[in-house]
C-alpha atoms as a PDB file:
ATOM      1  CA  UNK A   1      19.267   6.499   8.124  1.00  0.00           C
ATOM      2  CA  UNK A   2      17.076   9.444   9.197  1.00  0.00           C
ATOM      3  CA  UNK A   3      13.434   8.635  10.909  1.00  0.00           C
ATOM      4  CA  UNK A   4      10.531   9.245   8.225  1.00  0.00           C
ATOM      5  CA  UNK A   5       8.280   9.980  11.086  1.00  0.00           C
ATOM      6  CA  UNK A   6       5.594  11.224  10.120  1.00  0.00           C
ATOM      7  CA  UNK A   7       3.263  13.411  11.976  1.00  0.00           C
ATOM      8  CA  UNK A   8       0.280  12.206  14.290  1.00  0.00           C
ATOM      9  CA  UNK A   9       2.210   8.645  13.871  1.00  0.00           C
ATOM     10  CA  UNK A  10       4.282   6.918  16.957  1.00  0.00           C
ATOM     11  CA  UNK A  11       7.219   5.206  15.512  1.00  0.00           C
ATOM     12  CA  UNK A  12       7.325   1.887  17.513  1.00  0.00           C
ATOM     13  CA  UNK A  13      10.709   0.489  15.702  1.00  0.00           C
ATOM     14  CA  UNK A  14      12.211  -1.138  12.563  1.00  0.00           C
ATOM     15  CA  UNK A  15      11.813  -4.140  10.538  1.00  0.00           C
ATOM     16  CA  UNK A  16      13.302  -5.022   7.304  1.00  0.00           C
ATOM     17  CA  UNK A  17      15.494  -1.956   7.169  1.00  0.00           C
ATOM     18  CA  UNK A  18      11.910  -0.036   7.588  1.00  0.00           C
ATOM     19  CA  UNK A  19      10.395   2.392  10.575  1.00  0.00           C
ATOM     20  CA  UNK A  20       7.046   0.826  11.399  1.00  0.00           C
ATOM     21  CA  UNK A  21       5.200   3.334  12.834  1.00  0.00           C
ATOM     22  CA  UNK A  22       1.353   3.230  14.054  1.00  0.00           C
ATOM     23  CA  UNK A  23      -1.260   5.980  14.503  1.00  0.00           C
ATOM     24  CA  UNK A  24      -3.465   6.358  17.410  1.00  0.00           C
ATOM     25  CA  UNK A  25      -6.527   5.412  15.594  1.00  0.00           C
ATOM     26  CA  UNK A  26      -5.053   1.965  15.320  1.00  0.00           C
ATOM     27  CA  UNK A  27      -5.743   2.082  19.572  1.00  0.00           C
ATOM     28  CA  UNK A  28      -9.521   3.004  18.648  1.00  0.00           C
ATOM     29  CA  UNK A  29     -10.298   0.492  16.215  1.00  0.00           C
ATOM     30  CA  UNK A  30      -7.942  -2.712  18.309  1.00  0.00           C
ATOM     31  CA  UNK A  31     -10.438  -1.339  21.226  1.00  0.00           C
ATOM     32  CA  UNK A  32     -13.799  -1.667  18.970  1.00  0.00           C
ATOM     33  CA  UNK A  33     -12.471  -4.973  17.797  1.00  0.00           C
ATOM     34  CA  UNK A  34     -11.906  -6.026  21.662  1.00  0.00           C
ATOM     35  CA  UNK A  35     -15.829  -5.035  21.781  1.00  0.00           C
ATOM     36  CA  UNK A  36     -16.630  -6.845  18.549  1.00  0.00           C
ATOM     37  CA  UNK A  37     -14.817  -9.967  19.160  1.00  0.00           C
ATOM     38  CA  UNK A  38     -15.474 -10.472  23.034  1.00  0.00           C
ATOM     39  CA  UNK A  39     -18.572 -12.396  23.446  1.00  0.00           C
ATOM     40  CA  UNK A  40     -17.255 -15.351  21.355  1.00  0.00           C
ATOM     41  CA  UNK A  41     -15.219 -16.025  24.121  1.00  0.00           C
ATOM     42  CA  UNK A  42     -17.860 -16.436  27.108  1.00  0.00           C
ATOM     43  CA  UNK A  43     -18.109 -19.245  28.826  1.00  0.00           C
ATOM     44  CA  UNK A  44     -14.978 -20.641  26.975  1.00  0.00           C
ATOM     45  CA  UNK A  45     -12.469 -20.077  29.529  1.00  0.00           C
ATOM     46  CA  UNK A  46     -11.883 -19.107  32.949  1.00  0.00           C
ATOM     47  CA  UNK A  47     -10.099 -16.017  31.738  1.00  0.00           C
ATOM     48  CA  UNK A  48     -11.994 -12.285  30.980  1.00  0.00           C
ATOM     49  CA  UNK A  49     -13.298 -13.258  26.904  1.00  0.00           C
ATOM     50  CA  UNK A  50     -11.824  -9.483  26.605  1.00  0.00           C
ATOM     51  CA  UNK A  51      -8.482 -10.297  27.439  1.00  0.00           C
ATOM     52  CA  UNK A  52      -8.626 -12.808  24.925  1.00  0.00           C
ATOM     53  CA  UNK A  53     -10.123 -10.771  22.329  1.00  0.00           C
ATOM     54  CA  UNK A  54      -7.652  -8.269  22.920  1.00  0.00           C
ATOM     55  CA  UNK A  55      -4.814 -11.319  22.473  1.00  0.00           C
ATOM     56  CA  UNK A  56      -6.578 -11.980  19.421  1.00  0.00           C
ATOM     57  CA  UNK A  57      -6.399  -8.286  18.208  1.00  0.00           C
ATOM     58  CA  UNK A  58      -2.978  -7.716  18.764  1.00  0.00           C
ATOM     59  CA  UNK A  59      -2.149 -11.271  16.681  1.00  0.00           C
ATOM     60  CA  UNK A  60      -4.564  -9.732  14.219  1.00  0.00           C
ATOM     61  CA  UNK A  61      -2.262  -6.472  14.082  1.00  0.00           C
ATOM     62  CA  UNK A  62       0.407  -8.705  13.622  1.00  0.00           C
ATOM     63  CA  UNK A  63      -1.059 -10.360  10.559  1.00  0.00           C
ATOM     64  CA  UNK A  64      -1.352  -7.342   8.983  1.00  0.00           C
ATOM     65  CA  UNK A  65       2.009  -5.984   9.664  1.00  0.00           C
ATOM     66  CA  UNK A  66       3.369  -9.316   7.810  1.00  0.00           C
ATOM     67  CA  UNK A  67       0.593  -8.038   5.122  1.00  0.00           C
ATOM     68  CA  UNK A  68       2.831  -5.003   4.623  1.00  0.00           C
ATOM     69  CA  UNK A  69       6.017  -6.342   5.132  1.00  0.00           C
ATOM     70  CA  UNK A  70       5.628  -8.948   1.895  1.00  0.00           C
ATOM     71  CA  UNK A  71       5.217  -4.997  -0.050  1.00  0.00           C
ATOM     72  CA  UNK A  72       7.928  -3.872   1.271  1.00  0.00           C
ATOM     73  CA  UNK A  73      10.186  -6.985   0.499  1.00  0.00           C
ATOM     74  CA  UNK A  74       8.802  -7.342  -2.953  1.00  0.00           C
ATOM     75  CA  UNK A  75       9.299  -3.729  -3.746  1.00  0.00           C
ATOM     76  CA  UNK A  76      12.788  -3.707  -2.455  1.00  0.00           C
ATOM     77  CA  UNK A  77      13.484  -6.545  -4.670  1.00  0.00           C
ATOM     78  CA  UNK A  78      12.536  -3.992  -7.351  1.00  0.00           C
ATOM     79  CA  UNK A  79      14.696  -1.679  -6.227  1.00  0.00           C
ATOM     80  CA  UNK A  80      11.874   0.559  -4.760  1.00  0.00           C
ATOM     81  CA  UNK A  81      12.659   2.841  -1.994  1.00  0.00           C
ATOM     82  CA  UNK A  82      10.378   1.933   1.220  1.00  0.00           C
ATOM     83  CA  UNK A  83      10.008   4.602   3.608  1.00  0.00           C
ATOM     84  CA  UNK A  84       8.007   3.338   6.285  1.00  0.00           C
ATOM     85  CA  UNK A  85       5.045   1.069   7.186  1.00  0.00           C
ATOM     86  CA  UNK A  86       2.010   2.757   9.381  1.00  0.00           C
ATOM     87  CA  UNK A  87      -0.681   0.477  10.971  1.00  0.00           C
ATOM     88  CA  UNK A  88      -3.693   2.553  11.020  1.00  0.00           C
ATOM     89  CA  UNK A  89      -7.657   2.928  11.951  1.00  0.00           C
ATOM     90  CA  UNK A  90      -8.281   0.263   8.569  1.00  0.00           C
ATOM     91  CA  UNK A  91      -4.769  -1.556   8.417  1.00  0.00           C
ATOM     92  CA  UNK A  92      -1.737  -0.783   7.024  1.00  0.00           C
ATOM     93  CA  UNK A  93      -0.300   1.047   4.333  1.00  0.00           C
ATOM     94  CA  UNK A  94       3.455   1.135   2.929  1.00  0.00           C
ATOM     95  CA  UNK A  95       4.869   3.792   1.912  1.00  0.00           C
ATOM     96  CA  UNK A  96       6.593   3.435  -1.528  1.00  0.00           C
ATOM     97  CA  UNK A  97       8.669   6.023  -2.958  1.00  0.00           C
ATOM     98  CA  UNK A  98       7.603   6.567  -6.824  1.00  0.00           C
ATOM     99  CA  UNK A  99       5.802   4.142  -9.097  1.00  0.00           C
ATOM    100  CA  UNK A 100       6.452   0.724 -10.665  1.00  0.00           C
ATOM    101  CA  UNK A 101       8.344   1.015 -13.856  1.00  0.00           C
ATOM    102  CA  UNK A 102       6.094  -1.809 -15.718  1.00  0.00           C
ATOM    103  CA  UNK A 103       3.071  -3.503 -15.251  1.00  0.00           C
ATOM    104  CA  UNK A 104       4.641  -6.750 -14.215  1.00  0.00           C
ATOM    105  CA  UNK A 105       6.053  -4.635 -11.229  1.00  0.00           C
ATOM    106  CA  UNK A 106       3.291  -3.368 -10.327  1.00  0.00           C
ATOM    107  CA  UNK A 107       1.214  -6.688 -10.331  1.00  0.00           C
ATOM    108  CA  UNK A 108       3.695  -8.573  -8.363  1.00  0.00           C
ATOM    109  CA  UNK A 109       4.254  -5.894  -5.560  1.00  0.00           C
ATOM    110  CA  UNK A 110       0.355  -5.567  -5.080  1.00  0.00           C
ATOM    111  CA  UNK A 111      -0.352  -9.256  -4.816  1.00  0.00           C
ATOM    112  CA  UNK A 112       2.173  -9.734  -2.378  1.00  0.00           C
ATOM    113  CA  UNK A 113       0.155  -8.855   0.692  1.00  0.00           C
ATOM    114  CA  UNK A 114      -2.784 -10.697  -0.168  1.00  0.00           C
ATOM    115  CA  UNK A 115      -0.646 -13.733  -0.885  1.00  0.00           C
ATOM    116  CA  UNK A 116       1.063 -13.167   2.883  1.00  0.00           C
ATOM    117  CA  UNK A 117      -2.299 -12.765   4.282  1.00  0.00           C
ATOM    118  CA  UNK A 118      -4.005 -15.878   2.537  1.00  0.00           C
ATOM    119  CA  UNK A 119      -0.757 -17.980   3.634  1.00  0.00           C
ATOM    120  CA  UNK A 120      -0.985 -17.177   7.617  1.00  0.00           C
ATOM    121  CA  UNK A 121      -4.406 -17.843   7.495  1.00  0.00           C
ATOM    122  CA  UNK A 122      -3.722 -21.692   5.973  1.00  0.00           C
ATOM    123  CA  UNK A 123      -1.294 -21.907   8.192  1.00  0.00           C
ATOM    124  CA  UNK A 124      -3.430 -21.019  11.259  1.00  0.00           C
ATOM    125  CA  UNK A 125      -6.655 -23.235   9.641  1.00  0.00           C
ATOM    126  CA  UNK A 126      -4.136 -25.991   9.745  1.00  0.00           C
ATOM    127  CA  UNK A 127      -2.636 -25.191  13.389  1.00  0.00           C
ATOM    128  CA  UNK A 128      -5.784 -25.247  14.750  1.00  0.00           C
ATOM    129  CA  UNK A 129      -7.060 -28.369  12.830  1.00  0.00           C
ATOM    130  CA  UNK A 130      -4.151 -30.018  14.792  1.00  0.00           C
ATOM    131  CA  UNK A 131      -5.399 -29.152  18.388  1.00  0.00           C
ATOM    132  CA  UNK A 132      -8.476 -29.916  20.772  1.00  0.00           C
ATOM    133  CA  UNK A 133     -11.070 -27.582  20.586  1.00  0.00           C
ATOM    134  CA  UNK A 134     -10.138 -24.881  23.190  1.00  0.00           C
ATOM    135  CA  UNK A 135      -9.835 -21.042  23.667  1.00  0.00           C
ATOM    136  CA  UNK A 136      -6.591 -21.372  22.606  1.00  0.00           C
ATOM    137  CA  UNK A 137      -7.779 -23.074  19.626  1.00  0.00           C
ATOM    138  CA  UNK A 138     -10.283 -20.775  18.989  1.00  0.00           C
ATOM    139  CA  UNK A 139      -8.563 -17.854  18.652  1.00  0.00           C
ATOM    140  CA  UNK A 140      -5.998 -19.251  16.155  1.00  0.00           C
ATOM    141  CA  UNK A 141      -9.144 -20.932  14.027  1.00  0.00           C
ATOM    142  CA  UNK A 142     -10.343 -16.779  14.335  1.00  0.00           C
ATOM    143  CA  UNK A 143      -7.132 -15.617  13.379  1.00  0.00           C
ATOM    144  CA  UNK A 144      -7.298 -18.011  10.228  1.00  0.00           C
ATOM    145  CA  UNK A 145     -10.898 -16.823   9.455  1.00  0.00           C
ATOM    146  CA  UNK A 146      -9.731 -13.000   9.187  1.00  0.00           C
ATOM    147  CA  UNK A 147      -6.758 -13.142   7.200  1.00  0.00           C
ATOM    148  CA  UNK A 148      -8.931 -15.156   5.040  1.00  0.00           C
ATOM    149  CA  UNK A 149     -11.204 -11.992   4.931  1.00  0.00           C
ATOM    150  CA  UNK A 150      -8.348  -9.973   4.564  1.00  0.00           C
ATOM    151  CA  UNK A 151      -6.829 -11.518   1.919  1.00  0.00           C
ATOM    152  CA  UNK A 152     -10.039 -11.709  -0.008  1.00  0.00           C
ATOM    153  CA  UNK A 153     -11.460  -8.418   0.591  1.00  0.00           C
ATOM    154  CA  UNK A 154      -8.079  -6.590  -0.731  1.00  0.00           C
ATOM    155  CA  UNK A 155      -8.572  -8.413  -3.761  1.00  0.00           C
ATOM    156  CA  UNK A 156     -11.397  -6.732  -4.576  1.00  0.00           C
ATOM    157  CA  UNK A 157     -10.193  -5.350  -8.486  1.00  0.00           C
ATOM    158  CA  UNK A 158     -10.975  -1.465  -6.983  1.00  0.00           C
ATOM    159  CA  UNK A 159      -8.246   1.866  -5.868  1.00  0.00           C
ATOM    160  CA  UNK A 160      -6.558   1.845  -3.295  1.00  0.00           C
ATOM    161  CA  UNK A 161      -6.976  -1.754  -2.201  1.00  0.00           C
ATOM    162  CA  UNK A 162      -4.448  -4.341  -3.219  1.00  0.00           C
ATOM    163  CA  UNK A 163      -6.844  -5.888  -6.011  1.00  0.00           C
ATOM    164  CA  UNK A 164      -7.273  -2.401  -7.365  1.00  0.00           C
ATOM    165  CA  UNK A 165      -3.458  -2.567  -7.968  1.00  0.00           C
ATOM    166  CA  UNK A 166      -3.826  -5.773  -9.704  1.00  0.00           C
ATOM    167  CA  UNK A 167      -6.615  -4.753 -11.885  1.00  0.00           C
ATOM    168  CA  UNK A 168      -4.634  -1.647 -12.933  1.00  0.00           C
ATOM    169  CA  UNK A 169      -1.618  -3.627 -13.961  1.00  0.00           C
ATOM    170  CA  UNK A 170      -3.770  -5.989 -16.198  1.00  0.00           C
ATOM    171  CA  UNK A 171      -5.015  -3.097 -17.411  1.00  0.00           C
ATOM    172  CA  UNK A 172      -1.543  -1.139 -18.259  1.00  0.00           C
ATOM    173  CA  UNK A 173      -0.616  -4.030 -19.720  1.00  0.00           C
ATOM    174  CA  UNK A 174      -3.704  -4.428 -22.401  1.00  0.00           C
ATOM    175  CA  UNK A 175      -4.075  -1.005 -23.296  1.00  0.00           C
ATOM    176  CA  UNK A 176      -0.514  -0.176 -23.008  1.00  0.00           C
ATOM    177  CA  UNK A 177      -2.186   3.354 -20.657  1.00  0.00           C
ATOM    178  CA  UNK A 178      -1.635   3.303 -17.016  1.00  0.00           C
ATOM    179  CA  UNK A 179      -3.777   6.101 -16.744  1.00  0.00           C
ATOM    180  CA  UNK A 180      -6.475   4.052 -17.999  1.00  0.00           C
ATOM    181  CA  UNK A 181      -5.569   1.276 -15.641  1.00  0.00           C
ATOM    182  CA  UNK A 182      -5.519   3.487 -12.448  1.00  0.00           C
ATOM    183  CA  UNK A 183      -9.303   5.184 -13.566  1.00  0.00           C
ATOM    184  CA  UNK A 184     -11.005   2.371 -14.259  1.00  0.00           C
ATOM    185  CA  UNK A 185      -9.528   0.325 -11.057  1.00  0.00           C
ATOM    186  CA  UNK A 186     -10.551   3.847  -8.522  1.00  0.00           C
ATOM    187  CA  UNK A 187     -14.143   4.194 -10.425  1.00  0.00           C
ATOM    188  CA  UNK A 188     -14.535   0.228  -9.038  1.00  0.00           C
ATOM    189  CA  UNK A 189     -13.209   1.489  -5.764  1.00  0.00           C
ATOM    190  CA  UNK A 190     -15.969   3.989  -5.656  1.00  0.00           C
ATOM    191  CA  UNK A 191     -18.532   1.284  -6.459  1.00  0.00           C
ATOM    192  CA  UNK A 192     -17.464  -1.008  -3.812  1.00  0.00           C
ATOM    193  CA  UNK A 193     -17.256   1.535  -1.148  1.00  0.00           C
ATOM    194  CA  UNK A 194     -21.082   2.648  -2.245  1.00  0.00           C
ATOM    195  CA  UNK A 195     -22.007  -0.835  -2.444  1.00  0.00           C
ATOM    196  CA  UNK A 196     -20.429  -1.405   1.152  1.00  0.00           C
ATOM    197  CA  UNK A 197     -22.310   1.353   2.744  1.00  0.00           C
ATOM    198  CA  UNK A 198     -25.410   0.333   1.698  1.00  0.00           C
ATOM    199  CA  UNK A 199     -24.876  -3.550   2.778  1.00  0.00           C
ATOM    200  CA  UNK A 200     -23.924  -2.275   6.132  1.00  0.00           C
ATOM    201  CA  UNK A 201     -27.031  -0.032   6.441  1.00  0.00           C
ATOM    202  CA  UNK A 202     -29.618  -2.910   5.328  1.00  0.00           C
ATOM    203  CA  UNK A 203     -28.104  -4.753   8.175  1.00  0.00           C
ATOM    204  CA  UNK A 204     -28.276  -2.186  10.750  1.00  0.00           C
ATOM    205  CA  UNK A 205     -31.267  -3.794  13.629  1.00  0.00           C
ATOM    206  CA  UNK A 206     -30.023  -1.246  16.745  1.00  0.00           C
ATOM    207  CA  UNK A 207     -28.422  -4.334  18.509  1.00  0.00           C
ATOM    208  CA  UNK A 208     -24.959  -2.899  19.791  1.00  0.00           C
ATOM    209  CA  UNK A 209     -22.748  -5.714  18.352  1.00  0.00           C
ATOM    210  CA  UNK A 210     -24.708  -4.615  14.842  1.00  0.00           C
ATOM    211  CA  UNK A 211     -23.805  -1.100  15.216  1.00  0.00           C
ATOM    212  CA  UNK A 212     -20.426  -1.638  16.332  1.00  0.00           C
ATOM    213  CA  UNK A 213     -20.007  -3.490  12.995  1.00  0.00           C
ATOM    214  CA  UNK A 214     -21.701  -1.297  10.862  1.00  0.00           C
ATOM    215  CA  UNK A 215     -19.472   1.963  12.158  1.00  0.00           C
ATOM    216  CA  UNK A 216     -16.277  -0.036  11.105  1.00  0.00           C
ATOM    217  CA  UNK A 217     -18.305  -0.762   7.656  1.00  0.00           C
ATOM    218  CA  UNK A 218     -18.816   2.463   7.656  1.00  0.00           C
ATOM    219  CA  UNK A 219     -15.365   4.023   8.043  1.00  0.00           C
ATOM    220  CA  UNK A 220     -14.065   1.318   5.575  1.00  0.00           C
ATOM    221  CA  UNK A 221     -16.126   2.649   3.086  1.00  0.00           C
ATOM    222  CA  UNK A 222     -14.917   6.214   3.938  1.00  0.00           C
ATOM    223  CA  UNK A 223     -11.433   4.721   3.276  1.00  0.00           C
ATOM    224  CA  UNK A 224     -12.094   3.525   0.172  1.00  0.00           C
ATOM    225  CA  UNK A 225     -14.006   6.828  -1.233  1.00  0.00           C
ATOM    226  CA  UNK A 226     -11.203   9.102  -0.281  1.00  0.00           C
ATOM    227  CA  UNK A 227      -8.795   6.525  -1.119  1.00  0.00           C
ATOM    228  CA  UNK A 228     -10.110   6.059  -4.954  1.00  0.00           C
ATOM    229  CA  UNK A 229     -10.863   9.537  -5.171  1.00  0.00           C
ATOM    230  CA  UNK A 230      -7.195  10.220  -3.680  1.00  0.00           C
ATOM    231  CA  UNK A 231      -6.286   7.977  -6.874  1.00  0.00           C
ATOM    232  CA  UNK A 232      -8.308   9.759  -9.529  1.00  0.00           C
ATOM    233  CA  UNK A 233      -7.254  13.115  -8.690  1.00  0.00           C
ATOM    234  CA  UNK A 234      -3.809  12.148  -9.569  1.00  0.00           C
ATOM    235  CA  UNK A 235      -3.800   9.754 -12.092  1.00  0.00           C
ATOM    236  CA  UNK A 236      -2.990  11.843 -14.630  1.00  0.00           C
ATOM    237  CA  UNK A 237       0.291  13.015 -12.921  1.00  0.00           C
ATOM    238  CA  UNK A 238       1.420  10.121 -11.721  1.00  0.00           C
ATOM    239  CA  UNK A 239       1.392   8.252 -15.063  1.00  0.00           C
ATOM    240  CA  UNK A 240       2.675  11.321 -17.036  1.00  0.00           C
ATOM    241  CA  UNK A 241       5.944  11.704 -14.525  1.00  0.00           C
ATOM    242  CA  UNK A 242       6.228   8.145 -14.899  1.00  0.00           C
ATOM    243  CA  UNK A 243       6.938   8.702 -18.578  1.00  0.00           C
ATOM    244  CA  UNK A 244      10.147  11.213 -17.454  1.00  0.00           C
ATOM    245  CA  UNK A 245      13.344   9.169 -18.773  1.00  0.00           C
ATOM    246  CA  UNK A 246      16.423  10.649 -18.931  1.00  0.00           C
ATOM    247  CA  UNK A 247      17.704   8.742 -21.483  1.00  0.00           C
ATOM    248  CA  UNK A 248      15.229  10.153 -23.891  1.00  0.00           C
ATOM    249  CA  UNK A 249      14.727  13.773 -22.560  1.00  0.00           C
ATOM    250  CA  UNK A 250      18.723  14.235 -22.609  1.00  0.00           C
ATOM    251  CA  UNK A 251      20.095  15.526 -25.729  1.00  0.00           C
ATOM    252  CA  UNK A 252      23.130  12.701 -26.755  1.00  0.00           C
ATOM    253  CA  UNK A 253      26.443  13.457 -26.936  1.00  0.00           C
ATOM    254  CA  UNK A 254      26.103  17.280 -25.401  1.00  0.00           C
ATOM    255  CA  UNK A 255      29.044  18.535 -23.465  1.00  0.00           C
ATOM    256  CA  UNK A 256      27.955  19.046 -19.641  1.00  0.00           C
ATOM    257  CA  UNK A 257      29.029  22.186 -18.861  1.00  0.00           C
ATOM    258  CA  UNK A 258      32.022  22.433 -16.100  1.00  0.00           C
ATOM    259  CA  UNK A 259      31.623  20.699 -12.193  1.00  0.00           C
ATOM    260  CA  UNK A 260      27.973  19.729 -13.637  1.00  0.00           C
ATOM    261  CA  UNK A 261      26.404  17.526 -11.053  1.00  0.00           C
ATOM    262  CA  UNK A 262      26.173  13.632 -12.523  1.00  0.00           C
ATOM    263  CA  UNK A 263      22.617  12.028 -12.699  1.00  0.00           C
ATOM    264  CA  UNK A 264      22.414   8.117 -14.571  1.00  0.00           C
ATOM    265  CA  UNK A 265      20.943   8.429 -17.709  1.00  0.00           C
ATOM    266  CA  UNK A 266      19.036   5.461 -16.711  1.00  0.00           C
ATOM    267  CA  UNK A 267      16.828   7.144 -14.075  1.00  0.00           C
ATOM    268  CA  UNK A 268      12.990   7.819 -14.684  1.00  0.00           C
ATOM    269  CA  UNK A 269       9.556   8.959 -13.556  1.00  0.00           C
ATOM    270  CA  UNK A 270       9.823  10.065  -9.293  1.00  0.00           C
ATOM    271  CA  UNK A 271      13.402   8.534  -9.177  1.00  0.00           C
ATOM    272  CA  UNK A 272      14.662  11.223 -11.787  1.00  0.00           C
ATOM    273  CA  UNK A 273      12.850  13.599 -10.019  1.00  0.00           C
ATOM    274  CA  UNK A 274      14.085  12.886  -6.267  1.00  0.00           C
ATOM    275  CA  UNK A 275      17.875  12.832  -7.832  1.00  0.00           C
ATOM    276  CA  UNK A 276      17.423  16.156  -9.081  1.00  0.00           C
ATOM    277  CA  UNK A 277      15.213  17.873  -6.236  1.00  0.00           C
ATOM    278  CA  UNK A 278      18.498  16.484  -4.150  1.00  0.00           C
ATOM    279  CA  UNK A 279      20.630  18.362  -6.412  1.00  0.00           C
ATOM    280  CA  UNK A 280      19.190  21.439  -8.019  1.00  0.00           C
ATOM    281  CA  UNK A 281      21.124  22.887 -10.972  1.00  0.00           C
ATOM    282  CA  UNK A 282      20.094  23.988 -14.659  1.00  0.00           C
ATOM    283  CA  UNK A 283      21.903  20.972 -16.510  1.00  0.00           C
ATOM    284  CA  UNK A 284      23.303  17.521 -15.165  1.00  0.00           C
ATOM    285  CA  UNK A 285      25.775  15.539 -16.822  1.00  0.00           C
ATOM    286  CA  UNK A 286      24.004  12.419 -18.077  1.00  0.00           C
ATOM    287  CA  UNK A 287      26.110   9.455 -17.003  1.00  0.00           C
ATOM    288  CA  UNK A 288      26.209   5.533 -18.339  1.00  0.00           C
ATOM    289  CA  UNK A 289      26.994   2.493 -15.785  1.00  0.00           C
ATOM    290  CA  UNK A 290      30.563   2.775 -16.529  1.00  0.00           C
ATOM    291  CA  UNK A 291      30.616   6.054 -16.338  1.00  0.00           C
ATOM    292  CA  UNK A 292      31.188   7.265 -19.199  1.00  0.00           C
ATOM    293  CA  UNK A 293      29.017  10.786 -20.634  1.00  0.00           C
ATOM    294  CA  UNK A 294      25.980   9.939 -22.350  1.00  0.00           C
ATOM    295  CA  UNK A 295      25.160  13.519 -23.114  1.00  0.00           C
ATOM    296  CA  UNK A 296      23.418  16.786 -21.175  1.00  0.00           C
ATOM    297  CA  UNK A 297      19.955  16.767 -19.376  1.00  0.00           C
ATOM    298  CA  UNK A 298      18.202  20.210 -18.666  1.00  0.00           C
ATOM    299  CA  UNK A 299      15.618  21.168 -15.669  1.00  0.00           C
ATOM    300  CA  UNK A 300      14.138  22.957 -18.783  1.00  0.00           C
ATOM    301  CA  UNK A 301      13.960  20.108 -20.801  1.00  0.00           C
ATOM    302  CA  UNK A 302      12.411  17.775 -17.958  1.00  0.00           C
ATOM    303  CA  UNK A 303       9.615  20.820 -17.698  1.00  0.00           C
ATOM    304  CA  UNK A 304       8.842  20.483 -21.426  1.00  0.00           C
ATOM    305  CA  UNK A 305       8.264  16.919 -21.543  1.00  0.00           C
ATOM    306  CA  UNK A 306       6.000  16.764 -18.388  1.00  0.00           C
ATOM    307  CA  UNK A 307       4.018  19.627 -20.163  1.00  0.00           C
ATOM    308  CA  UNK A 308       3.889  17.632 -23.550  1.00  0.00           C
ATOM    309  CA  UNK A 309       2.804  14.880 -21.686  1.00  0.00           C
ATOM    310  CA  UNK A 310      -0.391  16.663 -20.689  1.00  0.00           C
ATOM    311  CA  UNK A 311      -1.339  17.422 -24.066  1.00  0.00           C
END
């Protein structure tokens, strides 16, 4: 399988059948973190407390790369296609080609990482309930803490956090609109990155452990305003190629026309569209599971139902 690389990203290997890569702001944020996170450790241990902030950090990074990996798994058990993970600046994001087909999808695949994330931190809480107090300790109790954070935090019901997901599945699958879903759950987003900034700011004294936390406030709430407004802007064309079937755009019982490339008459929204971008032609012959001809699809006829849609 060919690298999905990505510019401005290192690739740093593959798990799951996935390339992980990381970009260098993940370096600047581990090293704010090491800043952050450092004088807990004084006096706790002969060793530098930012060597064992940075141990902490890099178990941190870890975390959240299991965060991503229970998306990827639960998507692939959807059939999904899962290009890469990326540990960033703010944490991790999976790449997922094309949309879940129905809400439940959608629900499930969201909640996984939260539900990864809220398990390794009961499993740390109870790791370090098992052992005299320590650095060692310590660190794994701190470990516990954040994925609790994590976990919580992403379940916040607002775009593009994990909760946001969530709350635009419920949504789809009350009003039947997954539009709907997806502006109602990036509008919260906006909120909570508003509200975020404006927390961080009432708590900002000019101590430099207090601005160091405040900048990563800040660029979290950065994240989230691009990354709701990211989710607004293309709503609508998300949710109107995810209503591209084959099936039902295909006119039945059509003869293809000779050495017409084959397409399943069971493919829909980005997965129809990816089969066809790989194979460009006017007309496909619509196929069933056994292989039999359902009938004719058209590039004009896809074209005409993604401009109905709009309407």
């Amino acid at each position: 399988m060919s690298s999905t690389q990505r510019p401005g990203t290192w690739r740093i290997g593959r798990i799951a059948g996935v390339d992980v890569l990381i970009k260098p702001s993940l370096l600047v944020m581990g090293a704010a973190l090491v800043v952050v996170f450092a004088p807990r450790y004084e006096d706790r241990s002969d060793t530098s407390p930012y060597v064992l902030a940075a141990v902490f950090v890099v178990a941190l990074y870890v975390s959240v790369l299991v965060h991503e990996i229970a998306h990827v798994l639960l998507a692939r058990s959807y059939r999904m296609r899962v290009d890469s993970v990326t540990l960033h600046l703010l944490g991790g994001e999976t790449l997922i080609e094309g949309e879940s087909r129905t809400p439940g999808q959608e629900l499930v695949t969201s909640i996984a990482g939260p539900v990864a994330s809220l398990a390794i931190a009961l499993g740390a809480f109870a790791v370090s309930d098992q052992m005299a107090f320590g650095t060692t300790s310590d660190i794994i109790w701190s470990i516990a803490y954040v994925n609790l954070i994590v976990a919580g935090f992403n379940m916040l019901p607002g775009l593009p956090l994990d909760g946001g997901r969530v709350f635009r599945a419920i949504v789809w699958k009350v009003t039947g609109d997954e539009e709907v879903g997806i502006r109602i759950a990036a509008w919260i987003g906006r909120f909570t990155a508003v509200a975020l900034v404006i927390v961080s700011l009432l708590y900002l004294d000019g101590a430099p452990d207090t601005a160091v936390n405040v900048a990563i406030s800040l660029l979290v709430g950065f994240f989230l305003w691009q990354g709701a407004g990211d989710a607004l802007r293309n709503a609508g064309r998300s949710a109107r190629i995810n209503l591209l079937v084959a099936r039902e755009i295909g006119f039945p019982g059509a003869t293809p026309p000779p050495h017409a490339e084959t397409l399943s008459a069971d493919l829909r929204g980005p997965d129809l569209l990816r089969a066809m971008a790989a194979r460009p032609a006017e007309a496909y012959a619509l196929t069933e599971a056994d292989g039999s001809v359902f009938g004719v699809l058209t590039a004009r006829a896809v074209d005409d139902a993604y401009r109905a849609s709009r309407r």
